[in-house]
C-alpha atoms as a PDB file:
ATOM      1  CA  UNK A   1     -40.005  77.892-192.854  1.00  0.00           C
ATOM      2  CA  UNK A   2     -41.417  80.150-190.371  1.00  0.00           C
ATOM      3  CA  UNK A   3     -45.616  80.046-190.340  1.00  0.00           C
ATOM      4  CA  UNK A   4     -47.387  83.357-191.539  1.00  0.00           C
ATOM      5  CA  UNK A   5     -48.929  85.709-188.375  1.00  0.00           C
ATOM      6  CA  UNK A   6     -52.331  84.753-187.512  1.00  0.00           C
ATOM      7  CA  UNK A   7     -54.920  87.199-189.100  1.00  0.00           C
ATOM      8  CA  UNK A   8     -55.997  90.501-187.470  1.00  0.00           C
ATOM      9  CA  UNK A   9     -59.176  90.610-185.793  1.00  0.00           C
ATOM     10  CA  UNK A  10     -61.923  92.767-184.619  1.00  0.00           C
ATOM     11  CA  UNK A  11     -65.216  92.867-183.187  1.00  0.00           C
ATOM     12  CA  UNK A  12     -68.332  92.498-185.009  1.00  0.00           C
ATOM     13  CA  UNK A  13     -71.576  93.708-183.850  1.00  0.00           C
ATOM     14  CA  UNK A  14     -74.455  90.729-185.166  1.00  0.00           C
ATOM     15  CA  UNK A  15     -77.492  92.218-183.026  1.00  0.00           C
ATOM     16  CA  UNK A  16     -77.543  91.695-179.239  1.00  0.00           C
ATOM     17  CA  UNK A  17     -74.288  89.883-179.381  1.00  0.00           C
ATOM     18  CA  UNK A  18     -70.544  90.481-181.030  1.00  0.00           C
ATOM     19  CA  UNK A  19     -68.590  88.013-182.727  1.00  0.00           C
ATOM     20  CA  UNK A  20     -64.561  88.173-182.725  1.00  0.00           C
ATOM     21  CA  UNK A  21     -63.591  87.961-186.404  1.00  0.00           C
ATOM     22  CA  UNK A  22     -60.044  87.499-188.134  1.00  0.00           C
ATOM     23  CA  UNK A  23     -59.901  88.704-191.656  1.00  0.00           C
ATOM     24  CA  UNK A  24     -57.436  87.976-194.635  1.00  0.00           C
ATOM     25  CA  UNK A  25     -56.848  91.115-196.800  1.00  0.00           C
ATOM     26  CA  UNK A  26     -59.878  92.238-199.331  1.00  0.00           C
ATOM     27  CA  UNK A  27     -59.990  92.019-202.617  1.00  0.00           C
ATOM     28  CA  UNK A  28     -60.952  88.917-204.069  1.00  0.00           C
ATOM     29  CA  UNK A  29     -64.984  89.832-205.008  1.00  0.00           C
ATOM     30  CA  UNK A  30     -65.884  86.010-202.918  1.00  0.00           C
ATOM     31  CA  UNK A  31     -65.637  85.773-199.493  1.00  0.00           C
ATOM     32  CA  UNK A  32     -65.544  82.708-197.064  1.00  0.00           C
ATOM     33  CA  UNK A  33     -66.511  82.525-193.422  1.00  0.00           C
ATOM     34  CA  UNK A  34     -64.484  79.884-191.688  1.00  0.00           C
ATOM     35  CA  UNK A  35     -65.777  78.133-188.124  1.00  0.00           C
ATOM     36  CA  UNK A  36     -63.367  76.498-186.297  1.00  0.00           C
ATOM     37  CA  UNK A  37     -64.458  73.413-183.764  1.00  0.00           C
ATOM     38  CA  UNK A  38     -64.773  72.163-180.413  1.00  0.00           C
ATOM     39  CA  UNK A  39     -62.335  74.291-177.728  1.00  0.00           C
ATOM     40  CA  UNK A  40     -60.708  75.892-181.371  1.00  0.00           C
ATOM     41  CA  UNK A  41     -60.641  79.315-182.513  1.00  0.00           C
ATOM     42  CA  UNK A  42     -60.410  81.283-185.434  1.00  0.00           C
ATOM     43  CA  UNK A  43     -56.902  80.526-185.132  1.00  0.00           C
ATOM     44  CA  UNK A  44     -56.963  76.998-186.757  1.00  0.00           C
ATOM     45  CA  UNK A  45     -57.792  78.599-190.234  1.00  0.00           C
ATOM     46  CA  UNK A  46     -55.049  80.775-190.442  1.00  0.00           C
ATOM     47  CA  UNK A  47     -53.102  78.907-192.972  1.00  0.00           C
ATOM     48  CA  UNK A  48     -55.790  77.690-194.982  1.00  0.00           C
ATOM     49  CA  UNK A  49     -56.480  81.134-195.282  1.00  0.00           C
ATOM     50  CA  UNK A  50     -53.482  82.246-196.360  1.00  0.00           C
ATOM     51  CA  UNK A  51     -53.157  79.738-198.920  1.00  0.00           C
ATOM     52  CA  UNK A  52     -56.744  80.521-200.281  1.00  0.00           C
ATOM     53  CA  UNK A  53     -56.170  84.483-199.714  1.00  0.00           C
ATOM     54  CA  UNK A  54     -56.035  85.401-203.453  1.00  0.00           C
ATOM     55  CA  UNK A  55     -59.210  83.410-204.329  1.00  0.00           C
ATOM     56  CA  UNK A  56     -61.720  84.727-201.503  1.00  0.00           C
ATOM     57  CA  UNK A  57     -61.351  87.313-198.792  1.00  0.00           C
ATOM     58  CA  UNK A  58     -61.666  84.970-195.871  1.00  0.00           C
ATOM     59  CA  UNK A  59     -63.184  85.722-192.841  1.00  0.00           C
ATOM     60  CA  UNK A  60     -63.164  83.306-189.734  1.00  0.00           C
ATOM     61  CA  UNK A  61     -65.278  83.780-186.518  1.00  0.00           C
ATOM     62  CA  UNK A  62     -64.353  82.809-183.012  1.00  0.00           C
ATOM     63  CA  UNK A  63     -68.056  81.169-181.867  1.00  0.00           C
ATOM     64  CA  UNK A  64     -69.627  82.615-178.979  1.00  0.00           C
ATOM     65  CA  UNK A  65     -67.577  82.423-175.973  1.00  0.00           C
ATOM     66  CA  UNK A  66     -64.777  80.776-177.656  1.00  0.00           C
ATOM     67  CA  UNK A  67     -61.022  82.491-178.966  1.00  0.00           C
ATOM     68  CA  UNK A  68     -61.747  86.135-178.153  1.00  0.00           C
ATOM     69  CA  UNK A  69     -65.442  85.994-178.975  1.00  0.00           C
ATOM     70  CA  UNK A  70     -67.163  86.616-175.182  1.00  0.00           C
ATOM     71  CA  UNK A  71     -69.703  84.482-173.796  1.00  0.00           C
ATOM     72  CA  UNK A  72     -73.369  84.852-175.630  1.00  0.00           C
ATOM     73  CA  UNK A  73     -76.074  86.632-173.146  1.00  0.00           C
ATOM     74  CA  UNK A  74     -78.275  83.967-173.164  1.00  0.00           C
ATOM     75  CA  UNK A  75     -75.794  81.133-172.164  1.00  0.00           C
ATOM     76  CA  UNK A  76     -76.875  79.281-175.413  1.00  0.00           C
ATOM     77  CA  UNK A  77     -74.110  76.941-176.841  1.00  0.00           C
ATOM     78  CA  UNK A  78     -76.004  74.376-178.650  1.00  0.00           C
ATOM     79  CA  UNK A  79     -75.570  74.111-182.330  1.00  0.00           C
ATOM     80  CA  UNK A  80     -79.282  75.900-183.216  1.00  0.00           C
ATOM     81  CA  UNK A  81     -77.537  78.915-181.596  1.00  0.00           C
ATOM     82  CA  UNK A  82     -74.156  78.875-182.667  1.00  0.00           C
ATOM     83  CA  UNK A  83     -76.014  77.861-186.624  1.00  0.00           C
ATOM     84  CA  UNK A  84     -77.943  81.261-185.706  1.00  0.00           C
ATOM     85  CA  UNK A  85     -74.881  83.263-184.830  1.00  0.00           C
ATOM     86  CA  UNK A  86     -72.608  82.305-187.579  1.00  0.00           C
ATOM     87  CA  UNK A  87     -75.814  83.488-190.423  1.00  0.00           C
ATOM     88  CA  UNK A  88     -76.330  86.543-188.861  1.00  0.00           C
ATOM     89  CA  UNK A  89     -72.543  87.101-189.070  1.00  0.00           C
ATOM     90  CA  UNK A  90     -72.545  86.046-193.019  1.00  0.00           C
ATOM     91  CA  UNK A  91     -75.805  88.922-193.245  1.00  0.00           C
ATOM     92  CA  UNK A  92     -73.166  91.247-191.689  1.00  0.00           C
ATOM     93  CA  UNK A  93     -70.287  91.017-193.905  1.00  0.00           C
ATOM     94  CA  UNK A  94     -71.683  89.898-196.739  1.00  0.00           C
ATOM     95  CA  UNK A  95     -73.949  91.130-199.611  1.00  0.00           C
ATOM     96  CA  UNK A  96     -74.013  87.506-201.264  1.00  0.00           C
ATOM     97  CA  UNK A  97     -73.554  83.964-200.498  1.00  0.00           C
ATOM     98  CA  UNK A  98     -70.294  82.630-199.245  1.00  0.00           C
ATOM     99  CA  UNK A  99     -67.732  79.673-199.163  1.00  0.00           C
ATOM    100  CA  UNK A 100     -68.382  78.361-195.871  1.00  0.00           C
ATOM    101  CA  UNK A 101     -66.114  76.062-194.139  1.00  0.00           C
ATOM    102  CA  UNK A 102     -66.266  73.827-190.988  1.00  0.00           C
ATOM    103  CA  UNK A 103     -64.127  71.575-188.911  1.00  0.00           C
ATOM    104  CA  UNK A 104     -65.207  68.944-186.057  1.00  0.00           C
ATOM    105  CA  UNK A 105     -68.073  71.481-184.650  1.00  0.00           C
ATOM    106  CA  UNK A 106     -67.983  74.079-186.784  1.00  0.00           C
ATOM    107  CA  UNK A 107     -68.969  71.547-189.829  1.00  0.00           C
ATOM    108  CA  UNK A 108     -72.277  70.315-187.779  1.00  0.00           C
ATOM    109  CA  UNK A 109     -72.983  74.019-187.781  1.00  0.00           C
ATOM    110  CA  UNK A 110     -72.127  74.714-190.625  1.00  0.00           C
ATOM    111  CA  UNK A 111     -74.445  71.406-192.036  1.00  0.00           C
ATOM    112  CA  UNK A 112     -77.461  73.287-190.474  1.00  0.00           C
ATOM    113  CA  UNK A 113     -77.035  76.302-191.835  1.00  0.00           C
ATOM    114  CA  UNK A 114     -76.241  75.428-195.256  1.00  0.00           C
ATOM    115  CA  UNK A 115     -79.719  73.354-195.001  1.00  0.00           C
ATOM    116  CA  UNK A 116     -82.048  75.900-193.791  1.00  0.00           C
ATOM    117  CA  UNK A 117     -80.361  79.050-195.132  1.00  0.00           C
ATOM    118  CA  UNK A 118     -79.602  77.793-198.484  1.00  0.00           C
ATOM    119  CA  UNK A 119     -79.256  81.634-199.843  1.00  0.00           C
ATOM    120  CA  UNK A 120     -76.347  82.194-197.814  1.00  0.00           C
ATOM    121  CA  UNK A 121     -74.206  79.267-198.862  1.00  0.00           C
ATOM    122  CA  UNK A 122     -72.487  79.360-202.312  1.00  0.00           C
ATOM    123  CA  UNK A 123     -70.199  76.134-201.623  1.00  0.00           C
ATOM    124  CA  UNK A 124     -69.728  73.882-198.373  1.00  0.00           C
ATOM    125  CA  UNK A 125     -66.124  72.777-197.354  1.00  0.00           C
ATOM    126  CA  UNK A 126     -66.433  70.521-194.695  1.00  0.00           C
ATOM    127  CA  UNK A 127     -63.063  68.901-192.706  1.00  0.00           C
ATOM    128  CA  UNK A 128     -63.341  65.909-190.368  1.00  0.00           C
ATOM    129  CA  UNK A 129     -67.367  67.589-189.650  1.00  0.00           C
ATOM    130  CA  UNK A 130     -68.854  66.167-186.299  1.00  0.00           C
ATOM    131  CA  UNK A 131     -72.237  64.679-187.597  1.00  0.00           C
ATOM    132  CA  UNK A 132     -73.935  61.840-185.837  1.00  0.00           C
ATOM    133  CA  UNK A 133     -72.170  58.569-184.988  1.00  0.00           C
ATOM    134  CA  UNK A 134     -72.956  56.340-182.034  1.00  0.00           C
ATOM    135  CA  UNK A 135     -69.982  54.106-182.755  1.00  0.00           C
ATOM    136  CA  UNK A 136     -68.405  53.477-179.862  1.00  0.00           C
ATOM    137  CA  UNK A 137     -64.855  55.761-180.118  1.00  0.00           C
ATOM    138  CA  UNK A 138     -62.241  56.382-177.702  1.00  0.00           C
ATOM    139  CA  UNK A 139     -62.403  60.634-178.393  1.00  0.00           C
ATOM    140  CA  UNK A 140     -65.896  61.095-178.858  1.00  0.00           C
ATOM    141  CA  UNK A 141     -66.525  59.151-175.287  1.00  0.00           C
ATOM    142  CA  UNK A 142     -64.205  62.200-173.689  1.00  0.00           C
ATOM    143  CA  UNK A 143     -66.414  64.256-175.367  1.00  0.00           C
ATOM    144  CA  UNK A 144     -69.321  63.113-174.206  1.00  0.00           C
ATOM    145  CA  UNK A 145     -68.467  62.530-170.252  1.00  0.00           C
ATOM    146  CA  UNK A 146     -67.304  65.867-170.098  1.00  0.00           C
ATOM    147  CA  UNK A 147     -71.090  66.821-170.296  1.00  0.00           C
ATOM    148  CA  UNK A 148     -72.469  65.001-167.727  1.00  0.00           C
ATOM    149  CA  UNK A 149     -73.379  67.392-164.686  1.00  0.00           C
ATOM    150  CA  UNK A 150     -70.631  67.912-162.308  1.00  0.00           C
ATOM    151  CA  UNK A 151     -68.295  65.364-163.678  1.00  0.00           C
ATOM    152  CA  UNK A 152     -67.649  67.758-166.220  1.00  0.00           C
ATOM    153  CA  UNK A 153     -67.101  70.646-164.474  1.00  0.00           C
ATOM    154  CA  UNK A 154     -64.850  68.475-161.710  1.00  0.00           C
ATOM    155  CA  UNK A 155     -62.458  67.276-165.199  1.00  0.00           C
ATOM    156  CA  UNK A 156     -62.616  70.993-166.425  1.00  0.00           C
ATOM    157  CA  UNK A 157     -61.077  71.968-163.142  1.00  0.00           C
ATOM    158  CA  UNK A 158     -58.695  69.362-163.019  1.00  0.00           C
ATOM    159  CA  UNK A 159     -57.431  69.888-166.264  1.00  0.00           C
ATOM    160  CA  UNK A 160     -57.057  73.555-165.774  1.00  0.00           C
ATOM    161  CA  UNK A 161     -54.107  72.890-163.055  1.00  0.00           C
ATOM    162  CA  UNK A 162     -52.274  71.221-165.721  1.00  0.00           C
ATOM    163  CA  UNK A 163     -49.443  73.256-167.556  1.00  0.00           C
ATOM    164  CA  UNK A 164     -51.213  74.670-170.873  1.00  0.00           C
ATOM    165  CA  UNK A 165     -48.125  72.710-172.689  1.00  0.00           C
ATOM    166  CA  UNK A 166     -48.653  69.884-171.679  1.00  0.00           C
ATOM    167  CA  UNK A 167     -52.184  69.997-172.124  1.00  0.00           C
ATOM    168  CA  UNK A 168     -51.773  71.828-175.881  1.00  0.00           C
ATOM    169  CA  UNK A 169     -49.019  68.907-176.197  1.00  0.00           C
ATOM    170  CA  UNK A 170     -52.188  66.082-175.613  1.00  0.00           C
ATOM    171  CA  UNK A 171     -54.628  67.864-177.654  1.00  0.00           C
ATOM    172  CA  UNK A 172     -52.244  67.850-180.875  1.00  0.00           C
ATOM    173  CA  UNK A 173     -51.392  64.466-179.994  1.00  0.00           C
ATOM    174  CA  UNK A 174     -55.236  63.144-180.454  1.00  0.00           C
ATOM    175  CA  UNK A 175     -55.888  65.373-183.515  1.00  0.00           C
ATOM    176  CA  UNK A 176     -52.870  65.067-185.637  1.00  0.00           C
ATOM    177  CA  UNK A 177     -51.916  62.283-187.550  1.00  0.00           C
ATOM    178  CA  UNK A 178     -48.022  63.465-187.051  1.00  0.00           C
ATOM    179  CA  UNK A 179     -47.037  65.563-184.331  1.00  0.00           C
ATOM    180  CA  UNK A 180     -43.909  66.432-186.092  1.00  0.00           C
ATOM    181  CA  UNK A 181     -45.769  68.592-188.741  1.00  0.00           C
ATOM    182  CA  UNK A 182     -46.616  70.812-185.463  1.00  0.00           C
ATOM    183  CA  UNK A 183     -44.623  74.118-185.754  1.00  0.00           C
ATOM    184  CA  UNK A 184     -42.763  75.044-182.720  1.00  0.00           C
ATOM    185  CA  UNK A 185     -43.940  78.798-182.951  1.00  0.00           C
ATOM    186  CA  UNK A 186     -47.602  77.411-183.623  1.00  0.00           C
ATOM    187  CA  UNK A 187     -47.196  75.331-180.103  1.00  0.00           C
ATOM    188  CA  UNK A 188     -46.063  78.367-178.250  1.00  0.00           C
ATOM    189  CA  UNK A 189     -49.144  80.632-179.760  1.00  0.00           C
ATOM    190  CA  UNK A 190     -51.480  77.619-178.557  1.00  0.00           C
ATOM    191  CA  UNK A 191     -49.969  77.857-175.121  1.00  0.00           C
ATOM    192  CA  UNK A 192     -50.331  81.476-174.988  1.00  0.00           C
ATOM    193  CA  UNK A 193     -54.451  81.297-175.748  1.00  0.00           C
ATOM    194  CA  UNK A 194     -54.734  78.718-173.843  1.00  0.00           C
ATOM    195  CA  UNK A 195     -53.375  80.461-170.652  1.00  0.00           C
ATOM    196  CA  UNK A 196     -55.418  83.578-171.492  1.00  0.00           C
ATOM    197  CA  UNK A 197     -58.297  81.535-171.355  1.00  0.00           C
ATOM    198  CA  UNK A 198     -57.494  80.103-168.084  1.00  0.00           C
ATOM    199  CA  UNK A 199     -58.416  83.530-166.751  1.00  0.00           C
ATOM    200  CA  UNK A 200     -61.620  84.020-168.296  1.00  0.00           C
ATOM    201  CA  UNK A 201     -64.437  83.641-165.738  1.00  0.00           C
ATOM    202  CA  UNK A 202     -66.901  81.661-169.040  1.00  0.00           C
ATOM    203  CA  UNK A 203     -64.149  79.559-170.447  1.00  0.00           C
ATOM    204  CA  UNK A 204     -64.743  76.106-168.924  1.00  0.00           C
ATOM    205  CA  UNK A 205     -68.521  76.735-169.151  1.00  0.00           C
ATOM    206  CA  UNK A 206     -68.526  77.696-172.979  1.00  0.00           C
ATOM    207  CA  UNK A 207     -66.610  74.362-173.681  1.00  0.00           C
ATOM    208  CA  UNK A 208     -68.579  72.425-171.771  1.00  0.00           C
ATOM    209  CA  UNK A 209     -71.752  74.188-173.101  1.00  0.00           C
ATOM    210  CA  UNK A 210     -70.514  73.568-177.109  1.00  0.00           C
ATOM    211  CA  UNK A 211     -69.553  69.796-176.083  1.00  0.00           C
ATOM    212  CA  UNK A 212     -73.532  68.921-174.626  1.00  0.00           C
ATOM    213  CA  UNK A 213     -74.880  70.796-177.430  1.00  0.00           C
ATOM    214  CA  UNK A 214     -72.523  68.929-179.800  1.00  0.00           C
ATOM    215  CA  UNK A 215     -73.513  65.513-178.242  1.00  0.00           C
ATOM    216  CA  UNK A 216     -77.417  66.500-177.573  1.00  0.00           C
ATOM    217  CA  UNK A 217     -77.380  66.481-181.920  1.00  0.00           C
ATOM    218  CA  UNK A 218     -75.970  62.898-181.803  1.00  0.00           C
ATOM    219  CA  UNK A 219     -79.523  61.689-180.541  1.00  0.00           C
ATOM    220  CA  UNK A 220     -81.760  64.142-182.080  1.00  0.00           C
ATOM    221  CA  UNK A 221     -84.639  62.442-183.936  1.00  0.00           C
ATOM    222  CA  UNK A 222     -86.577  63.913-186.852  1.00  0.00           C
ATOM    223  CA  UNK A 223     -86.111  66.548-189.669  1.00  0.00           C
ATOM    224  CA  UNK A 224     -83.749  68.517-187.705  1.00  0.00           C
ATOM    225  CA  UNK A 225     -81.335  65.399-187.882  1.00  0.00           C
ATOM    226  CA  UNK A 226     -78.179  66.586-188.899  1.00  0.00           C
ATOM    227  CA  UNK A 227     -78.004  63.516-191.319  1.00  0.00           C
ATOM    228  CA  UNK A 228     -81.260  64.055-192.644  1.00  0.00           C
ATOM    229  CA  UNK A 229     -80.410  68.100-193.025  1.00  0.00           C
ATOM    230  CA  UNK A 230     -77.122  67.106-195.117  1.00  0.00           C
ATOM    231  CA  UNK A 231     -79.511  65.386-197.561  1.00  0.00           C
ATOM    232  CA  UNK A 232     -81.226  68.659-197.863  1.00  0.00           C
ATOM    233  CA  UNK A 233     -78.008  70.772-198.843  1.00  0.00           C
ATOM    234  CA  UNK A 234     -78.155  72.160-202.475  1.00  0.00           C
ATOM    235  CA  UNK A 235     -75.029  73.838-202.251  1.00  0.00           C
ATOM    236  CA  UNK A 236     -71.865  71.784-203.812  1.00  0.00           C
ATOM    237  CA  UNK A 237     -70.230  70.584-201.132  1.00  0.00           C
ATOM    238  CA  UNK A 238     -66.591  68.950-200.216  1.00  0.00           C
ATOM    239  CA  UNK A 239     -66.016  66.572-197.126  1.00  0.00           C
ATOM    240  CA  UNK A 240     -62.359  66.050-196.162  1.00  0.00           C
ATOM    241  CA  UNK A 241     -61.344  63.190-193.710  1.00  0.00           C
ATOM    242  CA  UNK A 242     -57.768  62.365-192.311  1.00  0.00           C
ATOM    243  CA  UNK A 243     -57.503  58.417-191.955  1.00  0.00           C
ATOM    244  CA  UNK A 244     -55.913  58.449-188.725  1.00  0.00           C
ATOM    245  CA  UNK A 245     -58.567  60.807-187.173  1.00  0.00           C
ATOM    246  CA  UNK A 246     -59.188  60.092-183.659  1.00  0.00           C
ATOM    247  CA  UNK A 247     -62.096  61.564-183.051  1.00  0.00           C
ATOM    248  CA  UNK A 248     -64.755  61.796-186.225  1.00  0.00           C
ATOM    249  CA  UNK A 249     -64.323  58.309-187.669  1.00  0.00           C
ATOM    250  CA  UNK A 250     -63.322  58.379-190.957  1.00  0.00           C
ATOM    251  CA  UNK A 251     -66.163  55.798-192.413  1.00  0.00           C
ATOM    252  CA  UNK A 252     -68.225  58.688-192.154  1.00  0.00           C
ATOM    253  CA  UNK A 253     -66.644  59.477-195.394  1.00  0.00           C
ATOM    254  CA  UNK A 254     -69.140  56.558-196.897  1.00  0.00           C
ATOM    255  CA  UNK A 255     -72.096  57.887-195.248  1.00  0.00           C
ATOM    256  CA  UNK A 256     -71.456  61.080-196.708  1.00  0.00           C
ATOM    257  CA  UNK A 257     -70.913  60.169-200.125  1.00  0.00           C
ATOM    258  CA  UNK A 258     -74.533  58.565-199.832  1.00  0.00           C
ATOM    259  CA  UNK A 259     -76.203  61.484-198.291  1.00  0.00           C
ATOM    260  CA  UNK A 260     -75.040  64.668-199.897  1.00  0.00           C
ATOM    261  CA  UNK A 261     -76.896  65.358-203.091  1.00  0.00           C
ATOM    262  CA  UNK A 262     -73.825  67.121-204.792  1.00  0.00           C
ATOM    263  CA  UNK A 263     -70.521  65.616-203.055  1.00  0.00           C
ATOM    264  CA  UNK A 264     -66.890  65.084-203.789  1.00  0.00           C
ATOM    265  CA  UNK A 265     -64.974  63.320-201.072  1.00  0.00           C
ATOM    266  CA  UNK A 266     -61.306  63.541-200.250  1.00  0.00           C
ATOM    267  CA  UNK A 267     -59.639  60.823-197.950  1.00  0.00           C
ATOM    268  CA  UNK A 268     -56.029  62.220-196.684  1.00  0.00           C
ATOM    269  CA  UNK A 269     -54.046  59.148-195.875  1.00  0.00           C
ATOM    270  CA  UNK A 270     -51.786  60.626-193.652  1.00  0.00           C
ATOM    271  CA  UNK A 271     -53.601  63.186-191.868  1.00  0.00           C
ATOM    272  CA  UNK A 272     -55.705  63.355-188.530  1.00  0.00           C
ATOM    273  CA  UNK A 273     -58.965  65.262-187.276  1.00  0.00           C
ATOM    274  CA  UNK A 274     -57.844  69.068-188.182  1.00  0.00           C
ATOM    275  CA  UNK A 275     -56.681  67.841-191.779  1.00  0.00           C
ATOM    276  CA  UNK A 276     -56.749  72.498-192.645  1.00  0.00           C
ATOM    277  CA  UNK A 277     -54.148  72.842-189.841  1.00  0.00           C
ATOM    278  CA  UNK A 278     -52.161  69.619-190.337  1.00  0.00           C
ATOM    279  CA  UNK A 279     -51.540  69.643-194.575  1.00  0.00           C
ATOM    280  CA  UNK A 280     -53.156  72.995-195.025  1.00  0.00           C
ATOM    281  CA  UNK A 281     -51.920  73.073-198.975  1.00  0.00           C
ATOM    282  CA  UNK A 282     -53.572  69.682-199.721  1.00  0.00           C
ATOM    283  CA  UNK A 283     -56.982  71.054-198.358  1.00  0.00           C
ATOM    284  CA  UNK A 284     -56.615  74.080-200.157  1.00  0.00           C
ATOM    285  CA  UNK A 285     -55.840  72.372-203.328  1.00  0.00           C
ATOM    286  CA  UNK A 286     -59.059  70.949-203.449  1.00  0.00           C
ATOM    287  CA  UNK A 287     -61.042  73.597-201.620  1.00  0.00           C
ATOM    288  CA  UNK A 288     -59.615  75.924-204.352  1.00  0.00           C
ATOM    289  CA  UNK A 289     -61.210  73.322-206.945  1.00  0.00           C
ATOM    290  CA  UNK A 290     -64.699  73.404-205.394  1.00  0.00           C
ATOM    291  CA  UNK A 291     -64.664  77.226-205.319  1.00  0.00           C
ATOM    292  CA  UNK A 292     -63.257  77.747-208.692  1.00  0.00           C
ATOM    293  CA  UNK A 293     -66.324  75.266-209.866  1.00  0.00           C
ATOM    294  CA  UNK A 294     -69.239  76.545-207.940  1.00  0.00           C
ATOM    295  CA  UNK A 295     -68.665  80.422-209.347  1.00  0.00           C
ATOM    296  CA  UNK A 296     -68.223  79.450-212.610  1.00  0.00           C
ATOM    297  CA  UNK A 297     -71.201  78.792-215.220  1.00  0.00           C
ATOM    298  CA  UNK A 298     -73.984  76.622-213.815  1.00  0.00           C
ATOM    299  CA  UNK A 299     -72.384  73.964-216.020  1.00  0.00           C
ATOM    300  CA  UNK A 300     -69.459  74.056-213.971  1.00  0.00           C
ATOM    301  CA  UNK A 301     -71.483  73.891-210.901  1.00  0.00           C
ATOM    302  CA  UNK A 302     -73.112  71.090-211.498  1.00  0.00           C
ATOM    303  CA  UNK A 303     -70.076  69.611-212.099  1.00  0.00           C
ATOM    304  CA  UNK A 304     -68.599  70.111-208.611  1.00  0.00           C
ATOM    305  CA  UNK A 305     -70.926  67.941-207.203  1.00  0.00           C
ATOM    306  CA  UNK A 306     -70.627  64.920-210.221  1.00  0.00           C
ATOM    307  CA  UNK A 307     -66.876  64.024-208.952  1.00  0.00           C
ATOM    308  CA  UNK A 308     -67.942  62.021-206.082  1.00  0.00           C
ATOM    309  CA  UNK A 309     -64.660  61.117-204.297  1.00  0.00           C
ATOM    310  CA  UNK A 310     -61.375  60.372-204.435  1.00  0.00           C
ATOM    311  CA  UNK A 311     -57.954  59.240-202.136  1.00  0.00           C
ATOM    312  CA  UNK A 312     -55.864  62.091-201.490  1.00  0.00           C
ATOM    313  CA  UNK A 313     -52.468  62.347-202.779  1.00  0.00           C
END
């Protein structure tokens, strides 16, 4: 079966900076902002979306200087900013909470803002999210090197005289579970980004900026502790994990199910780090669950948060 087109797009003004946007169809009165992570776009939600298109009009933002989104005028990549850019955005295009999601980076974001701007989240969807784990782990340890000064930039250039196949053909390799479930027409629209970006002047320094903001979180101390944030969120909230993820270990699962006041967790047997791109109808499934719950009665939405976990099928 051929994949569906990725979603239109446009520009959207937030104040001082603009945010590329791709947008499924209105209609459906709820809307969900979607925020992709680390060197993603709004590209990895497109079937997600689709599958979810008749329950919310979804809405998912390339962050500042990533997909088609330009570089922010401050140079700011951490996840304060990126938190800051992706509420203004919900202000923008929406009169009410929404449905956020977040994968990888975009769920540490997404963590923060559904802690300190409570109004704007109605539910929190959260796939493989990148929150705090020293464990040593092969993926994260790429992460992290490719912040320190100079090396990074030297691997950045490096990398960059590689054929965007082969390195598309690595990335999917560390964050699928099967490589197989990786439509040829989806490999061929990664390519094609991925040698656009090649000729934008910001692109290595907006990854590298997103990956030492990403890693500065793992040893922040105090209130603003992502960890100690997610035990702030009042929203009902979903955490997805694949079990052969390579890069968020999956035993966060456990430290989720402790920390979230009002969590149901889903453990994909079969699936990797970008579980929404890899079995995008299982996600959905129970995305469309957590939804349907939290805008229902209050009864109902205190029940999305009293189902506390479960295997996926």
């Amino acid at each position: 079966m051929e994949p569906i087109p990725v979603w239109p797009g446009e520009m959207v003004d937030i104040g001082g900076q603009r945010l590329h946007v791709r947008a499924t169809p209105p209609g459906p009165a709820e809307t969900a902002v979607y925020v992709h992570g680390l060197a993603g776009s709004a590209t990895n939600w497109t079937d997600l979306m689709g599958h979810l298109s008749d329950l919310v009009t979804g809405h998912a933002v390339d962050l500042p200087g990533a997909g088609h989104s330009p570089e922010p005028p401050d140079g700011d990549y951490s996840v304060d900013a990126h938190a800051r850019s992706v509420a203004a955005l919900v202000e923008r295009i929406s009169a009410g909470p929404v449905h956020l999601f977040g994968n990888s980076l975009g769920g540490a974001v997404s963590v923060r803002i559904a802690a300190t701007r409570p109004d704007l989240v109605r539910s929190l969807t959260l796939v493989s999210p990148a929150l705090p784990d020293l464990t040593p782990r092969y993926g994260p340890a790429r992460v992290a090197l490719s912040t320190v000064p100079r090396l990074g930039d030297w691997a950045a250039n490096r990398l960059s005289m590689l054929p965007p196949e082969r390195r598309i053909n690595a990335t999917m390799a560390m964050c699928y579970a099967d490589l197989g479930r990786v439509h040829p027409d989806r490999l061929r629209e990664a390519a094609e980004e991925l040698r656009r970006r090649d000729g934008l002047p910001y692109a290595g320094a907006s990854m590298i900026g997103s990956a030492r903001g990403l890693v500065a979180e793992y040893f922040r101390r105090g209130e603003d502790n992502l960890w100690r944030q997610a035990a702030r969120v009042t929203a009902p909230t979903l955490v997805v994990h694949g079990r052969y993820d390579r890069l968020v270990n999956p035993r966060m699962a456990a430290r989720a199910w402790r920390t979230f006041p009002r969590v149901r967790l889903v453990l994909l047997p079969d699936a990797g780090h970008v579980a929404q791109m890899e079995v995008p109808e299982r996600v959905a499934r129970e995305a469309r669950q957590l939804i349907t719950e939290s805008t229902g009665s209050a009864g109902n939405a205190r029940s999305a948060g009293s189902a506390r976990s479960r295997i996926g099928e």
